[in-house]
Protein backbone atom coordinates (compact mmCIF):
# COMPACT_ATOMS: atom_id res chain seq x y z
CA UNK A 1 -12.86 23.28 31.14
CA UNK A 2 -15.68 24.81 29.70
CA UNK A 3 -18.79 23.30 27.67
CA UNK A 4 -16.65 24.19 24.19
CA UNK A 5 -13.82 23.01 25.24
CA UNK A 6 -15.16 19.42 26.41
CA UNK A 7 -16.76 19.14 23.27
CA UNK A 8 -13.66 19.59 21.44
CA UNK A 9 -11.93 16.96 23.38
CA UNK A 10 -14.90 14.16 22.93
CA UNK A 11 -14.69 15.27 19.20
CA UNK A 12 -10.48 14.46 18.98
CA UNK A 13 -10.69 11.68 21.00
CA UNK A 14 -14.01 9.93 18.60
CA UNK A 15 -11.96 10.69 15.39
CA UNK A 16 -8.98 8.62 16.65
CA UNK A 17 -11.13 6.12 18.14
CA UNK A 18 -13.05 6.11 14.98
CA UNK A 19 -9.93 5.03 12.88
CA UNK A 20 -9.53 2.44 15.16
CA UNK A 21 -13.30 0.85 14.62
CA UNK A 22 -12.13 1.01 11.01
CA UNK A 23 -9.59 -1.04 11.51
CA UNK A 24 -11.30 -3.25 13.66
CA UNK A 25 -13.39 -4.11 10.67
CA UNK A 26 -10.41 -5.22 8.54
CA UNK A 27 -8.44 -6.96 11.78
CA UNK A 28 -11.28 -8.95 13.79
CA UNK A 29 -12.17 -11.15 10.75
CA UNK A 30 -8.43 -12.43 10.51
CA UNK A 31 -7.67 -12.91 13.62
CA UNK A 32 -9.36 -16.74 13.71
CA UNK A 33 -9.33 -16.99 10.35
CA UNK A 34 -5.77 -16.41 9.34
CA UNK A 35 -3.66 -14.69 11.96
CA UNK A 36 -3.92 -17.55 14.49
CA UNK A 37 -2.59 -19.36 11.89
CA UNK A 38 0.81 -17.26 11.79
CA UNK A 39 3.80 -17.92 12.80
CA UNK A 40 4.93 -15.20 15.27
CA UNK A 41 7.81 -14.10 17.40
CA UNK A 42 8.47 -15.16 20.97
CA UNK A 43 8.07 -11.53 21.88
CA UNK A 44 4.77 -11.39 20.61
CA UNK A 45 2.03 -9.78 23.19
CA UNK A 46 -0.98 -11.99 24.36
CA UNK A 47 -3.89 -11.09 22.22
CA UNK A 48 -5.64 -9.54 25.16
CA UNK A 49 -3.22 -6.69 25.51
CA UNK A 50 -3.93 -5.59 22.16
CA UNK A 51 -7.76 -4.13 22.43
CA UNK A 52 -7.14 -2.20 25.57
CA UNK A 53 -3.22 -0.85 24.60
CA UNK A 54 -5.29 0.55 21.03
CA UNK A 55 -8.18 1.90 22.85
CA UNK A 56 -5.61 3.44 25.21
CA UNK A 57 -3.06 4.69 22.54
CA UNK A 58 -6.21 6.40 20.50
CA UNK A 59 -7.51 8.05 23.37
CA UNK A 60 -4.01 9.54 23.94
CA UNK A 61 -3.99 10.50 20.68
CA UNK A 62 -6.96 12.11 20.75
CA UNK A 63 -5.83 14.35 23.92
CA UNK A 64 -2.43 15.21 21.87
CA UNK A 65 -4.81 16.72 18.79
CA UNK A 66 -7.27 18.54 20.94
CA UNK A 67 -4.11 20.06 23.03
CA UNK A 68 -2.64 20.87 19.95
CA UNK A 69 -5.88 22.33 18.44
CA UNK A 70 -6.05 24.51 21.73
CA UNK A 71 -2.90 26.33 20.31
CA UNK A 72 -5.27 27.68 17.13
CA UNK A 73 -3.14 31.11 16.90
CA UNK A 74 0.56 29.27 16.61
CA UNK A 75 1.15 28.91 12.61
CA UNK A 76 2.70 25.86 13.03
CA UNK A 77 -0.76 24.07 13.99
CA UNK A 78 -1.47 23.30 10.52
CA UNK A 79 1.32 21.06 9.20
CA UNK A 80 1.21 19.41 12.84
CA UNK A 81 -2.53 18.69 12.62
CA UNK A 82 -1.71 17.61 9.04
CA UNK A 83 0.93 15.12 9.41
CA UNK A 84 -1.46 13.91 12.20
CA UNK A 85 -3.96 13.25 9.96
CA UNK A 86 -1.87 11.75 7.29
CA UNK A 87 -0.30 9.15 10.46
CA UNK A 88 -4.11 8.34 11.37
CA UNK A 89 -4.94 7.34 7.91
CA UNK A 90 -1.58 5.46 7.49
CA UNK A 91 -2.22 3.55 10.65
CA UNK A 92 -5.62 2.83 9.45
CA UNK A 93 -4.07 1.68 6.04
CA UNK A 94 -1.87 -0.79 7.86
CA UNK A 95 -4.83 -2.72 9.55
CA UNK A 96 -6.51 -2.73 5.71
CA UNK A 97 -2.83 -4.43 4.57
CA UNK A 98 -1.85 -6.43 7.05
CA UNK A 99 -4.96 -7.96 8.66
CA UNK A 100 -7.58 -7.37 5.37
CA UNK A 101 -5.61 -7.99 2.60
CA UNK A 102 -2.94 -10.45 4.66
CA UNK A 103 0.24 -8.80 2.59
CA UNK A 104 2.72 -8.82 5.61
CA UNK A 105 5.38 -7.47 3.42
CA UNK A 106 3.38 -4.53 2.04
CA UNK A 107 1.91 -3.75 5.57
CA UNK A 108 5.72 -3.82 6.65
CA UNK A 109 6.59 -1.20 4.12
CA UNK A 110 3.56 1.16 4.84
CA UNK A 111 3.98 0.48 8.77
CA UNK A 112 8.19 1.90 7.96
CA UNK A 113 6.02 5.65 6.39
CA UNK A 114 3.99 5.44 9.56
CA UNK A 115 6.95 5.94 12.24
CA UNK A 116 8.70 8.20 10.03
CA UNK A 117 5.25 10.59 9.61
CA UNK A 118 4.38 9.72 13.56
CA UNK A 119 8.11 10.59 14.07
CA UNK A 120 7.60 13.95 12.23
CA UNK A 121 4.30 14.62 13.91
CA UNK A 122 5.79 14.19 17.21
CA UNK A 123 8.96 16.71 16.71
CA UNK A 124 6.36 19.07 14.83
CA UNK A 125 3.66 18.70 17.95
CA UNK A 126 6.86 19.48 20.21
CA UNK A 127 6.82 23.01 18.55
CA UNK A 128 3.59 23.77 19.53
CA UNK A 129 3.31 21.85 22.81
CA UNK A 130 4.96 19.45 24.98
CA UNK A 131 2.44 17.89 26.37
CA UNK A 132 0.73 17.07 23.00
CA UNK A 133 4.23 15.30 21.93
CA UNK A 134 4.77 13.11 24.78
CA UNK A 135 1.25 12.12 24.65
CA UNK A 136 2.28 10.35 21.03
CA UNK A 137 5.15 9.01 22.93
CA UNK A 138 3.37 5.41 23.89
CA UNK A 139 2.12 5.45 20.56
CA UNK A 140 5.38 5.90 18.75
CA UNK A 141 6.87 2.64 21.19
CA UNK A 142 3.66 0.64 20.10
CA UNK A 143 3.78 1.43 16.31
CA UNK A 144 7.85 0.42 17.07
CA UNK A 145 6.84 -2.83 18.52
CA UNK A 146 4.44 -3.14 15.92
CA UNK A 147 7.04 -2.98 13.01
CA UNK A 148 9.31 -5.51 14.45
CA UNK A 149 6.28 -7.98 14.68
CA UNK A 150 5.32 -7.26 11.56
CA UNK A 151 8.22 -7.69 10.35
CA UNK A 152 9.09 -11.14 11.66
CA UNK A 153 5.80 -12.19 10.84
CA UNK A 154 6.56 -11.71 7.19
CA UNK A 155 10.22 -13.36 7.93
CA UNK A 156 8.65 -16.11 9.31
CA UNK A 157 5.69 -16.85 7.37
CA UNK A 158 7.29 -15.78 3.73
């Protein structure tokens, strides 16, 4: 890999990570001051899985986008890298719900657009490369998890 490419790769990798430091800022707050407080499903993770699985899930995100931005003469690259974009600012919006604004119920809906646009992202990257597509894959069984906890949380705390 040469000096351009490398670059390329920090640079996708620091714009996922980056949406996950904005989160952060909405999500560490709540955590003792509300979320603690929840009542949550039996099939709830520990805590501690959550920071590493995100750091993980954003760094394979990141690899997806600059694979995908490697295949710069396939027309198709745009409306992937778009609905990419539009599922990175969705999942930041869910933090900003859920976590900043505690509305379980509104985070639920907006967390229901996020598959479906990380579902569409994923079939589109799968047009213009494999790899990039089952690189979302972990991602798309988080943001799955992630729904069904959200979900129950607003079940069980409504």
């Amino acid at each position: 890999m040469n000096a351009r490419k490398g670059m390329e790769l920090i640079i996708a990798i620091l714009i996922c990570q980056l949406a996950g430091v904005i989160g952060s800022v909405f999500t560490f707050p709540a955590i003792t001051e509300w979320y603690s407080e929840l009542i949550k499903p039996t099939f709830t993770p520990p805590s501690w899985v959550f920071g590493p699985a995100w750091i993980t899930l954003y760094t394979l995100m990141g690899i997806a986008l600059f694979v995908v931005w490697q295949e710069r003469t396939n027309k198709r690259i745009q409306k992937g890298i778009l609905l990419f974009g539009i599922q990175l600012a969705l999942n930041t919006g869910w933090s900003v719900l859920f976590f900043g604004l505690r509305q379980p119920f509104y985070a639920f809906i907006e967390i229901i657009l996020l598959w479906l646009v990380l579902a569409f992202t994923l079939r589109e990257f799968l047009k213009i490369n494999k790899t990039a597509a089952y690189l979302l894959l972990p991602y798309l069984a988080w943001v799955s998890l992630a729904m069904a906890l959200n979900y129950s949380v607003w079940v069980l705390n409504g």
